[in-house]
C-alpha atoms as a PDB file:
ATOM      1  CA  UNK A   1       0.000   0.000   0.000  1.00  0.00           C
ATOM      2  CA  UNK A   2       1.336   3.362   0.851  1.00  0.00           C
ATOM      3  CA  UNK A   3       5.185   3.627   2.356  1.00  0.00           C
ATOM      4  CA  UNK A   4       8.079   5.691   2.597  1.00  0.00           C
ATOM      5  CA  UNK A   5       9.727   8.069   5.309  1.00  0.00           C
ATOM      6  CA  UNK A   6      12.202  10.920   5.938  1.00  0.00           C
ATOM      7  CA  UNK A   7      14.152  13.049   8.388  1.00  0.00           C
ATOM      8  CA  UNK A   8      13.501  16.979   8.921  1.00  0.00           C
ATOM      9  CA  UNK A   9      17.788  17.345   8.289  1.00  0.00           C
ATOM     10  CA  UNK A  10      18.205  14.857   5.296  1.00  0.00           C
ATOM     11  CA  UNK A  11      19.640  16.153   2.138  1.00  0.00           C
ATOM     12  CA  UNK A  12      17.136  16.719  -1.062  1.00  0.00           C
ATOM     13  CA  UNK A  13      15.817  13.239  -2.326  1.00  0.00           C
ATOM     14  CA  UNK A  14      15.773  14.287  -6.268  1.00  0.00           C
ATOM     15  CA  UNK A  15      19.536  14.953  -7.241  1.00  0.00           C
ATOM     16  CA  UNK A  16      19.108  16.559 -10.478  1.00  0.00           C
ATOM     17  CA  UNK A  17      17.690  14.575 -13.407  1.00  0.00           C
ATOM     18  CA  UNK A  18      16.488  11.657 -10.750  1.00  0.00           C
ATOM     19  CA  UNK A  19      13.568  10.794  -8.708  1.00  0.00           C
ATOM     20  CA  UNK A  20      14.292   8.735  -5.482  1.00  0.00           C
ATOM     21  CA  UNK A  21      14.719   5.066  -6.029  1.00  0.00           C
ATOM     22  CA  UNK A  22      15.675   5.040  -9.398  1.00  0.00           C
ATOM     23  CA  UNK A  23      19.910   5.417 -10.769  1.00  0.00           C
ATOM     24  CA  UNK A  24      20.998   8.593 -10.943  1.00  0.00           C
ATOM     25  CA  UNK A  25      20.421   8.750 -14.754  1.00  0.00           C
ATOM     26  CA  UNK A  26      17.293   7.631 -15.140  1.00  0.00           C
ATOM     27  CA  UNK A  27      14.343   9.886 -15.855  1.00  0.00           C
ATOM     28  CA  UNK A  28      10.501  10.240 -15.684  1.00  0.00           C
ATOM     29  CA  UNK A  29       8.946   7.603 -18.427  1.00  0.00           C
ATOM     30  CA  UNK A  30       7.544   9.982 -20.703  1.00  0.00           C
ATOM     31  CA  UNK A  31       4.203   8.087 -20.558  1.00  0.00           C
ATOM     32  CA  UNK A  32       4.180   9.838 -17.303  1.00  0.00           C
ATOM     33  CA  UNK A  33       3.860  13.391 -18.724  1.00  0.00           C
ATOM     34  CA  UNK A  34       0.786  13.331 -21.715  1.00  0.00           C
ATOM     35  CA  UNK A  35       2.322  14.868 -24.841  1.00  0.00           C
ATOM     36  CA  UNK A  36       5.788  13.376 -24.196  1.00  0.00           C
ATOM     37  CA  UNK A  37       8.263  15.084 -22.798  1.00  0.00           C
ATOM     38  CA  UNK A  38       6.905  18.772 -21.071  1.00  0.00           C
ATOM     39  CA  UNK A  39       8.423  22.170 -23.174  1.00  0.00           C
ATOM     40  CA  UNK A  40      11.369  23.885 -21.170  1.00  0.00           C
ATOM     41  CA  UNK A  41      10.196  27.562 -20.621  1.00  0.00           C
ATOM     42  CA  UNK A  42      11.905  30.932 -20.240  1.00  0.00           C
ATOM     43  CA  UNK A  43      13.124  31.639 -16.693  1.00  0.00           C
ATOM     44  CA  UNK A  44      13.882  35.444 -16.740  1.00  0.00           C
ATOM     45  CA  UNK A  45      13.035  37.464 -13.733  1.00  0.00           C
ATOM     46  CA  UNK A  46      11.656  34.401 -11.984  1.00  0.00           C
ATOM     47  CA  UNK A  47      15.516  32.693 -10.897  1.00  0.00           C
ATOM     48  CA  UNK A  48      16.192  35.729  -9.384  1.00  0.00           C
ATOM     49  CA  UNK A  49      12.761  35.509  -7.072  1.00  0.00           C
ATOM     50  CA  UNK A  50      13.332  31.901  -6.754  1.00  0.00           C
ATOM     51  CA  UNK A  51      16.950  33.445  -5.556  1.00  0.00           C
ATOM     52  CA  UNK A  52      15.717  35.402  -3.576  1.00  0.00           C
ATOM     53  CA  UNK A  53      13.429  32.625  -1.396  1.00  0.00           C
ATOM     54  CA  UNK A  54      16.362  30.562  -0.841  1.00  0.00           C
ATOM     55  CA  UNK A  55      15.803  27.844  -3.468  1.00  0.00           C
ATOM     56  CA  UNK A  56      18.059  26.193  -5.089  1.00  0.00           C
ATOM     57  CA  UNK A  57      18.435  27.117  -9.013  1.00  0.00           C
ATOM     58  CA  UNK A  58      19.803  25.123 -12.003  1.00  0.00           C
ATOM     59  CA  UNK A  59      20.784  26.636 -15.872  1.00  0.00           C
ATOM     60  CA  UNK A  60      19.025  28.579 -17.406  1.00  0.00           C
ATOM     61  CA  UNK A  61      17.640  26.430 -20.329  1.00  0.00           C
ATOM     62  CA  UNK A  62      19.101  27.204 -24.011  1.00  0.00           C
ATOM     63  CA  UNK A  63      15.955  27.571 -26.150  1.00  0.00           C
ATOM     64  CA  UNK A  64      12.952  28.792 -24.202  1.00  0.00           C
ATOM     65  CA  UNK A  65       9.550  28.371 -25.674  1.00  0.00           C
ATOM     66  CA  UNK A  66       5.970  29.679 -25.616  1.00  0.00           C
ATOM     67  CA  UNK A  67       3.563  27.457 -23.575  1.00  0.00           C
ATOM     68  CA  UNK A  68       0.695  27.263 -22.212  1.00  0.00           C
ATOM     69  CA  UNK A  69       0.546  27.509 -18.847  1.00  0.00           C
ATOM     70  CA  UNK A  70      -2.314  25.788 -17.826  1.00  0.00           C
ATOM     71  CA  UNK A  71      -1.098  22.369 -20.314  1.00  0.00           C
ATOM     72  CA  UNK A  72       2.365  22.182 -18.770  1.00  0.00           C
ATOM     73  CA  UNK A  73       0.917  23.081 -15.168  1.00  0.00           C
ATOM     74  CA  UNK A  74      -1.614  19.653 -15.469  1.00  0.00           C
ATOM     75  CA  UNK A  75       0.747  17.777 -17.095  1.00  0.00           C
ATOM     76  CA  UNK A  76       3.104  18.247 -13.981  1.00  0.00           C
ATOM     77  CA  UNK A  77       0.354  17.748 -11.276  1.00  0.00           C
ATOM     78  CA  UNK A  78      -0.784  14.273 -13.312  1.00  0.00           C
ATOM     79  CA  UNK A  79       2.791  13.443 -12.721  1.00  0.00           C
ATOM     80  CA  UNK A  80       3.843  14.366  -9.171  1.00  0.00           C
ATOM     81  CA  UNK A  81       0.246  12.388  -8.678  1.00  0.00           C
ATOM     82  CA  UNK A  82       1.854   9.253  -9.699  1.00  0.00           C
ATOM     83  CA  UNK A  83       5.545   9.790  -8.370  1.00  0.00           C
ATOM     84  CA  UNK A  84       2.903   9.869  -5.214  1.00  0.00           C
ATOM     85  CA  UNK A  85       1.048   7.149  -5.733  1.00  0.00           C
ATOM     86  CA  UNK A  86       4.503   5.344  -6.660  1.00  0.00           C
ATOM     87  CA  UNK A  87       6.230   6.303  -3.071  1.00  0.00           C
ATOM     88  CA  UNK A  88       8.512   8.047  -5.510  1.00  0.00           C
ATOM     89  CA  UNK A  89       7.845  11.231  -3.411  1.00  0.00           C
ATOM     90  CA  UNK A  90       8.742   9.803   0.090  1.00  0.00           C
ATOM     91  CA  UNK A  91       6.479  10.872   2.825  1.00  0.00           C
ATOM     92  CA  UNK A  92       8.113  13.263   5.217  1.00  0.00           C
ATOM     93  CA  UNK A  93      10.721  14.555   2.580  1.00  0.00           C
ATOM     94  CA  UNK A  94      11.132  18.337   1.972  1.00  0.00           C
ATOM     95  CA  UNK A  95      11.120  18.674  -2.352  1.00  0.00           C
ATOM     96  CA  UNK A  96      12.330  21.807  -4.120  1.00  0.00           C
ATOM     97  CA  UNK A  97      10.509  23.027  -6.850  1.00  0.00           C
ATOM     98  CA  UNK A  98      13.509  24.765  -8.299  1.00  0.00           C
ATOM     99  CA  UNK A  99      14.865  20.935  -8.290  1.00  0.00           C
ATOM    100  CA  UNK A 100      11.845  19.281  -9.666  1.00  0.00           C
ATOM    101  CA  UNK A 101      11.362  21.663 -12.411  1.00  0.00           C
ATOM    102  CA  UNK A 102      15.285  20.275 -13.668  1.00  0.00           C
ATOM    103  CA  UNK A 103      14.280  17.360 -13.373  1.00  0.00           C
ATOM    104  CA  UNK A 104      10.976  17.734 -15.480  1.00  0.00           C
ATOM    105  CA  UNK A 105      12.855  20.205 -17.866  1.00  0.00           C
ATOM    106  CA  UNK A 106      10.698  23.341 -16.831  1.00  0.00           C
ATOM    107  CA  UNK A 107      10.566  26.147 -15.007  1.00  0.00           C
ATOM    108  CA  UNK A 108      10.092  26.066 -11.271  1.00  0.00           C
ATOM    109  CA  UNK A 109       6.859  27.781 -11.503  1.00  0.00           C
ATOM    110  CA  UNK A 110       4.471  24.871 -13.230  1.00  0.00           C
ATOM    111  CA  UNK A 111       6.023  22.513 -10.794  1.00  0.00           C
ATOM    112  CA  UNK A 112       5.171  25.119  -7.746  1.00  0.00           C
ATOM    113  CA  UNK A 113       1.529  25.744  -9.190  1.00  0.00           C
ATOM    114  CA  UNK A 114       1.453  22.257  -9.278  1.00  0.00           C
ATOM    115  CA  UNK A 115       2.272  21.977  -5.632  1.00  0.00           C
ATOM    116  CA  UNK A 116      -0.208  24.053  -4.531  1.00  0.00           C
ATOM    117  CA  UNK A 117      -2.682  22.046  -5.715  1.00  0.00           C
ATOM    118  CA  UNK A 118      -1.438  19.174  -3.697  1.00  0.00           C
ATOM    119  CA  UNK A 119      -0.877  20.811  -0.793  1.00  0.00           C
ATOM    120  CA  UNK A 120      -4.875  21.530  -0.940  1.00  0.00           C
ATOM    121  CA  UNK A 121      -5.789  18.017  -1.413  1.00  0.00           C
ATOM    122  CA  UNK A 122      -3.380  17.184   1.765  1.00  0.00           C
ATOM    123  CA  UNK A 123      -0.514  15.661  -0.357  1.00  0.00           C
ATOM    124  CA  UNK A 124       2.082  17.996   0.527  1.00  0.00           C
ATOM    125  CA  UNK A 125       2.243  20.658   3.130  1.00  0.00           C
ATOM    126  CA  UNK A 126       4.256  24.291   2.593  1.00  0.00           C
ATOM    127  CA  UNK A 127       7.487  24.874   3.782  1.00  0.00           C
ATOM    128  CA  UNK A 128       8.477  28.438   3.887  1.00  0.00           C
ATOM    129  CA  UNK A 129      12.234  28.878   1.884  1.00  0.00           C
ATOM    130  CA  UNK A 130      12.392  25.460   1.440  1.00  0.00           C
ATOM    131  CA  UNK A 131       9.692  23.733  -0.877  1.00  0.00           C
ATOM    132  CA  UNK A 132       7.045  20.748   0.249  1.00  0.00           C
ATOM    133  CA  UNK A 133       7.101  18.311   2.354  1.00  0.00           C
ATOM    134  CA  UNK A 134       5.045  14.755   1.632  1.00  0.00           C
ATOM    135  CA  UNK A 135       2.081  14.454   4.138  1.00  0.00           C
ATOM    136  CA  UNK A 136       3.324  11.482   5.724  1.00  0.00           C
ATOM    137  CA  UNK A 137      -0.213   9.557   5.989  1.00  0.00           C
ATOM    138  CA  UNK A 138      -0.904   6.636   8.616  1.00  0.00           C
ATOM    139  CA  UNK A 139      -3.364   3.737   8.617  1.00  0.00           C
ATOM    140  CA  UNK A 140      -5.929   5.320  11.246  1.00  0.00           C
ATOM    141  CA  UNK A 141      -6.386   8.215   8.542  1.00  0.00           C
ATOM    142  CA  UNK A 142      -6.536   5.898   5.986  1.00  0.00           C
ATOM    143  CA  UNK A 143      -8.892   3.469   7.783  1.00  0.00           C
ATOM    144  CA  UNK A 144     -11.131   6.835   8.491  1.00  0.00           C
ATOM    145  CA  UNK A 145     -10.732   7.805   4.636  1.00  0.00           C
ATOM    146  CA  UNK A 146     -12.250   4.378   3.983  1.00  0.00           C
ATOM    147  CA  UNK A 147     -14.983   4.266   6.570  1.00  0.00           C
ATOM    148  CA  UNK A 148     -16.065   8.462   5.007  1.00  0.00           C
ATOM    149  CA  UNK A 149     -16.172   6.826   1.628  1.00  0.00           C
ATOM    150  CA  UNK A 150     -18.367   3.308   2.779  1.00  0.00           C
ATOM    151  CA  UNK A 151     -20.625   5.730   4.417  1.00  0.00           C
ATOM    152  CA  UNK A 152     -21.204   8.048   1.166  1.00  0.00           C
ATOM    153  CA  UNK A 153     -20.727   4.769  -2.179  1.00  0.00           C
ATOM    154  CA  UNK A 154     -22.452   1.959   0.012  1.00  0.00           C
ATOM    155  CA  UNK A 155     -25.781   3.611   0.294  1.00  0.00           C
ATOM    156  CA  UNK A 156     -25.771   5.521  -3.561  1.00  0.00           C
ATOM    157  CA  UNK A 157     -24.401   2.037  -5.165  1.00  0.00           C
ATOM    158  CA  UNK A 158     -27.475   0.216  -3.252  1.00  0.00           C
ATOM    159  CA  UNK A 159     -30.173   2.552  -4.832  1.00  0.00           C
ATOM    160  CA  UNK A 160     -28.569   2.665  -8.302  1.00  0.00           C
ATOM    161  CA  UNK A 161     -28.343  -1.397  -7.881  1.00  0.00           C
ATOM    162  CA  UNK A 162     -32.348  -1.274  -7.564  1.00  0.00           C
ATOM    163  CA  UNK A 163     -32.955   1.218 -10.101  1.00  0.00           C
ATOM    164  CA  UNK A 164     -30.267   0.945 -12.998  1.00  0.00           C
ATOM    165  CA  UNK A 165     -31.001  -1.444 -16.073  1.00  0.00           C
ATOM    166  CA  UNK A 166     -28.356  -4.065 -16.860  1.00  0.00           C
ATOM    167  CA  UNK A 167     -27.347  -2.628 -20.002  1.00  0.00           C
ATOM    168  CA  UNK A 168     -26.258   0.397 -18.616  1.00  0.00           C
ATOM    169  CA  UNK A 169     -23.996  -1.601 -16.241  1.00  0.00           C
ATOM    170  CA  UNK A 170     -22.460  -3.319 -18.895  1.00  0.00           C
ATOM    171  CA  UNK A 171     -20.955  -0.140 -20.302  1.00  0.00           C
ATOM    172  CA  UNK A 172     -18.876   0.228 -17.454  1.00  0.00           C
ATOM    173  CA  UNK A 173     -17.130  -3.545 -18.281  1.00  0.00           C
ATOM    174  CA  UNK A 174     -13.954  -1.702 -20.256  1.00  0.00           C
ATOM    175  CA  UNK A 175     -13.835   0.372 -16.892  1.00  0.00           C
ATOM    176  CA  UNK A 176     -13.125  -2.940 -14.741  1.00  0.00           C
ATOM    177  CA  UNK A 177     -11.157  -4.449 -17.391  1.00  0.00           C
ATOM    178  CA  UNK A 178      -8.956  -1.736 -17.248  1.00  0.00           C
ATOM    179  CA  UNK A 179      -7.960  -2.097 -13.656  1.00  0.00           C
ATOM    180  CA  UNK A 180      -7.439  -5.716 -13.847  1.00  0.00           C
ATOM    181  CA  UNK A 181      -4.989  -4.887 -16.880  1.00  0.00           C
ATOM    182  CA  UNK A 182      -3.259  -2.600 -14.495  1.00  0.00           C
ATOM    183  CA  UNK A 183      -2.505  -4.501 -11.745  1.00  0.00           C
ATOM    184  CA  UNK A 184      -2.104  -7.492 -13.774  1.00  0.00           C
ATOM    185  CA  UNK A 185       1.675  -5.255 -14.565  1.00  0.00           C
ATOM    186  CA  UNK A 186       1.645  -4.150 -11.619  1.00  0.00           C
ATOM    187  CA  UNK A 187       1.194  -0.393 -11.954  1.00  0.00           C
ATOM    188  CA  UNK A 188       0.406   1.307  -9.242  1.00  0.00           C
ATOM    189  CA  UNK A 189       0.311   4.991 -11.087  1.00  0.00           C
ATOM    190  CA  UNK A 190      -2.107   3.437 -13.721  1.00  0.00           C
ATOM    191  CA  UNK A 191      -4.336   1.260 -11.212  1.00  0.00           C
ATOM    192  CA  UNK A 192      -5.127   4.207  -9.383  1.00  0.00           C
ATOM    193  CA  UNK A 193      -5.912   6.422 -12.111  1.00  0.00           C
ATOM    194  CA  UNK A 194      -8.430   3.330 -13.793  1.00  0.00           C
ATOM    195  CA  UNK A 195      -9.840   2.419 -10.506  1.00  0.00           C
ATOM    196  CA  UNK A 196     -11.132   5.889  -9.878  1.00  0.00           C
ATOM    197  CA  UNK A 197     -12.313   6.501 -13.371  1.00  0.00           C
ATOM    198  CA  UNK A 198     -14.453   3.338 -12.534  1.00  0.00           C
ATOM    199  CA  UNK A 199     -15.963   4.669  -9.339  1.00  0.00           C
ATOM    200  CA  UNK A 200     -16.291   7.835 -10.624  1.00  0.00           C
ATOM    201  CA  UNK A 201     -18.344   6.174 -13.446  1.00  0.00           C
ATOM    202  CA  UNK A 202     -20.714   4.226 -11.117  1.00  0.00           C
ATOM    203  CA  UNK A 203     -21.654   6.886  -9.252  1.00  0.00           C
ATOM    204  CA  UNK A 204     -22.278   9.288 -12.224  1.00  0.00           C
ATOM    205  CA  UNK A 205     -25.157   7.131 -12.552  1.00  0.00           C
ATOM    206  CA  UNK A 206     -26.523   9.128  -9.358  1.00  0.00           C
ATOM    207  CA  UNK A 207     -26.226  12.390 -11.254  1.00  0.00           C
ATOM    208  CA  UNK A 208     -25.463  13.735  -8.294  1.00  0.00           C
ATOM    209  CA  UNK A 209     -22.332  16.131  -9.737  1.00  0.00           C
ATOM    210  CA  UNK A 210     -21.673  17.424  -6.147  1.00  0.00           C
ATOM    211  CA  UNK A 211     -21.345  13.196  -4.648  1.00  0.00           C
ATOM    212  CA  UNK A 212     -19.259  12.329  -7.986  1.00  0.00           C
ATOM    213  CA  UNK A 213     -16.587  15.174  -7.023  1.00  0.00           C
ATOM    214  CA  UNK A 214     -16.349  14.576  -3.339  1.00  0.00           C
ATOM    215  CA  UNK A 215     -16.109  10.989  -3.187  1.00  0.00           C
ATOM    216  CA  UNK A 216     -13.294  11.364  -5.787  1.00  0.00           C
ATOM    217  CA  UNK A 217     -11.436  13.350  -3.812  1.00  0.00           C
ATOM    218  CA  UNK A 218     -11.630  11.081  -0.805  1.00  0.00           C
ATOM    219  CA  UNK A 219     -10.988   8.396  -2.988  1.00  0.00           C
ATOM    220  CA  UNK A 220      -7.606  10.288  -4.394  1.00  0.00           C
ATOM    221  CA  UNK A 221      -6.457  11.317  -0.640  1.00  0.00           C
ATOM    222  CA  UNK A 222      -6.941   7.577   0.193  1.00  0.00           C
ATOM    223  CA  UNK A 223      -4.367   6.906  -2.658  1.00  0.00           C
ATOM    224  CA  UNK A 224      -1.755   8.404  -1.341  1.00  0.00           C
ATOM    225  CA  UNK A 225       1.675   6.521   0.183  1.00  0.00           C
ATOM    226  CA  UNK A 226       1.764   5.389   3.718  1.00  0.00           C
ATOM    227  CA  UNK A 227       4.510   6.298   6.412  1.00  0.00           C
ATOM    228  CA  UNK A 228       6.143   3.059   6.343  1.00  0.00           C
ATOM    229  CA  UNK A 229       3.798   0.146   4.864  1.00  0.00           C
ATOM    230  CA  UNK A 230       5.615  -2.288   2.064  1.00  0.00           C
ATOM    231  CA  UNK A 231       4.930  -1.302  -1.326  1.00  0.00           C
ATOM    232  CA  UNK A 232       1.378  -2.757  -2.697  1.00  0.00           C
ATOM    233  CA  UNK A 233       2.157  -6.184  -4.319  1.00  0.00           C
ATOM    234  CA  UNK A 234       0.865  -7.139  -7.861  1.00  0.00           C
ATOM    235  CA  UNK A 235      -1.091  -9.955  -6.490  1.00  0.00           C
ATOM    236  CA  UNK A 236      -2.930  -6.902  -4.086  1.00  0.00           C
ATOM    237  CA  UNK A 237      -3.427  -4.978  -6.457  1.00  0.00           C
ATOM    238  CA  UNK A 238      -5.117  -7.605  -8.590  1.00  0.00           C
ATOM    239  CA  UNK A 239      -7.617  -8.851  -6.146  1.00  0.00           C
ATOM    240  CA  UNK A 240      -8.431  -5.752  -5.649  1.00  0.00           C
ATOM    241  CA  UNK A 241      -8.826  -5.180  -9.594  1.00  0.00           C
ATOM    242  CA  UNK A 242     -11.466  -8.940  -9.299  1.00  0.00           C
ATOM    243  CA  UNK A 243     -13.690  -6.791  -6.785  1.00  0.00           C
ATOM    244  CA  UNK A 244     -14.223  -4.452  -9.773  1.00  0.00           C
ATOM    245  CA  UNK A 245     -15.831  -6.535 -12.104  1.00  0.00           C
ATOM    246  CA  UNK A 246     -17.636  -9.031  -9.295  1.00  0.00           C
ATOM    247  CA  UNK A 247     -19.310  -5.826  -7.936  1.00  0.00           C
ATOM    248  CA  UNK A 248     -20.138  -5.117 -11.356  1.00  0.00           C
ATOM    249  CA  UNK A 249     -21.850  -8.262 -11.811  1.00  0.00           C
ATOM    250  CA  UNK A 250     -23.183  -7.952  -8.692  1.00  0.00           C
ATOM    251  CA  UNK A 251     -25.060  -4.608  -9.820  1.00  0.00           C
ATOM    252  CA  UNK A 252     -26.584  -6.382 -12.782  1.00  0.00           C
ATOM    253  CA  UNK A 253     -27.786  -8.936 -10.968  1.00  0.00           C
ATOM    254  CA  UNK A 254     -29.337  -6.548  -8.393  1.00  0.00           C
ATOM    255  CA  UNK A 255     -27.759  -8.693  -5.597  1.00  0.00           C
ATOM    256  CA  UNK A 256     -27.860  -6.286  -2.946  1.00  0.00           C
ATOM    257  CA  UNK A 257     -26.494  -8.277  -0.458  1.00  0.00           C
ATOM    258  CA  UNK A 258     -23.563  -8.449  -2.185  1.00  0.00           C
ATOM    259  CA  UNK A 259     -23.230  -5.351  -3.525  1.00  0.00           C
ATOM    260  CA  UNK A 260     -22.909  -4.246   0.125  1.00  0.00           C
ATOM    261  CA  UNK A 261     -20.373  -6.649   1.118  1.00  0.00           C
ATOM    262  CA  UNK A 262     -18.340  -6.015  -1.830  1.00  0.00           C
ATOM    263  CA  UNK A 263     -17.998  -2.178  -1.964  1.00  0.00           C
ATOM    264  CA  UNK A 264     -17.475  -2.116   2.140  1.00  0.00           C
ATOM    265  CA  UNK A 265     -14.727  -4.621   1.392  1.00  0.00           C
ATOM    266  CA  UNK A 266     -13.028  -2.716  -1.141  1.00  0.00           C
ATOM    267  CA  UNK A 267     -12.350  -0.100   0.409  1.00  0.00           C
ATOM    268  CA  UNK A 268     -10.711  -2.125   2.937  1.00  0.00           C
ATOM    269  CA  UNK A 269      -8.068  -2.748   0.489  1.00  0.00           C
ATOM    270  CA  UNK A 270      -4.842  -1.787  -0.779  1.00  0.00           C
ATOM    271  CA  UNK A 271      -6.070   0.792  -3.367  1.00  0.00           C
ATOM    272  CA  UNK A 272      -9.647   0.470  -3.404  1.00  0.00           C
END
């Protein structure tokens, strides 16, 4: 499931051009970042400010290019997500943006923006002059993240198991399929991202916009690495995958009985 730790005083986990864990050359698969690799873009005034904060700064890159903000911005945030999801980014360890921007090829300021955002979903936390820190998460939060989500997808996925015909159910099959394909390669990044589009899918069905966004952010928070658990194993991941597509068949069959059993168990789970 979740892992990792860190000390307050240990040096920077990324060296330059290397997440933690990997060899010192090795970089981000660009499957990671949509549209291949992310532009480099002009630096300018903004080393100076990033001087100026205390960060740590790297060359200034040789062609700078017109981007769009907002594209390079999500394209960072889907892959900080997975470093995340990965224990790549080790709970408890501080991470310059500065550094990760070298390391993605950009600026520092997509890979800040891109911060922020976690920091408001409780990924990473601020610290002043020095860059994030990983929210180091433990099982009681966890186990609370799973009972919050039980209490909110148990009850909708009983009335849409009464009320929704089979053939609608069956559209969702790829959905399931797609987890089990997943974890059947065990990865983590891409299991998350397919077992959420799944849940998110069922409970569209509510068309309840306000449920759908909620429970997909509990969902992503419960996603997250723990302090010091092993790393989710393939065979986890895939039985968690087989509750995808039993609950689906569950749902056609309007079994509520297990419907209930199933989701409550899920969540119980490494990923679910």
């Amino acid at each position: 499931m979740e892992q990792g730790s860190a000390r307050e005083g240990a040096r920077p986990a990324y060296a330059p051009g290397a997440f933690p864990h990997t060899p010192g050359s090795a970089r981000v698969p660009e499957d990671r970042l949509p549209g291949n690799r992310v532009p480099e873009q002009a630096r300018g005034r903004q080393g100076e400010e990033e001087q100026a904060r205390g960060e740590h700064t790297h060359s200034e890159p040789a062609a700078p290019r017109a981007v769009r903000r907002h594209s390079v911005r999500g394209q960072i945030l889907d892959a900080l997500r997975a470093a995340l999801v990965d224990g790549e980014l080790v709970p408890g360890q501080v991470y310059s943006a500065p550094v990760l921007g070298a390391r993605f090829g950009v600026s520092a300021t997509p890979v800040r923006e891109a911060m922020q955002r976690l920091a408001v979903e409780g990924a990473v936390e601020v610290v002043p002059n020095r860059g994030f820190r990983v929210t180091e998460r433990g099982p009681r939060e966890l186990a609370e993240l799973a009972e919050v989500r039980a209490l909110i997808e148990v009850p909708v996925m009983l009335g849409l198991a009464r009320t929704v015909p089979a053939q609608r159910w069956s559209v969702l099959r790829p959905l399931a399929e797609a987890t089990v394909a997943a974890a059947a390669v065990g990865d983590r990044a891409a299991y998350a991202e397919s077992d959420r589009a799944f849940h998110r899918a069922v409970l569209t069905l509510s068309g309840n916009e306000q449920l759908v966004t909620i429970a997909d952010e509990l969902h992503r928070r419960s996603q997250w690495p723990l302090v010091a658990g092993p790393a989710t194993r393939r065979a986890e991941l895939l039985a968690d995958a087989a509750e995808h597509t039993a609950l689906l068949d569950a749902l056609i069959a309007q079994d509520l009985n297990v419907v209930q059993a199933l989701v409550r168990e899920h969540f119980t789970g490494a990923d679910g």
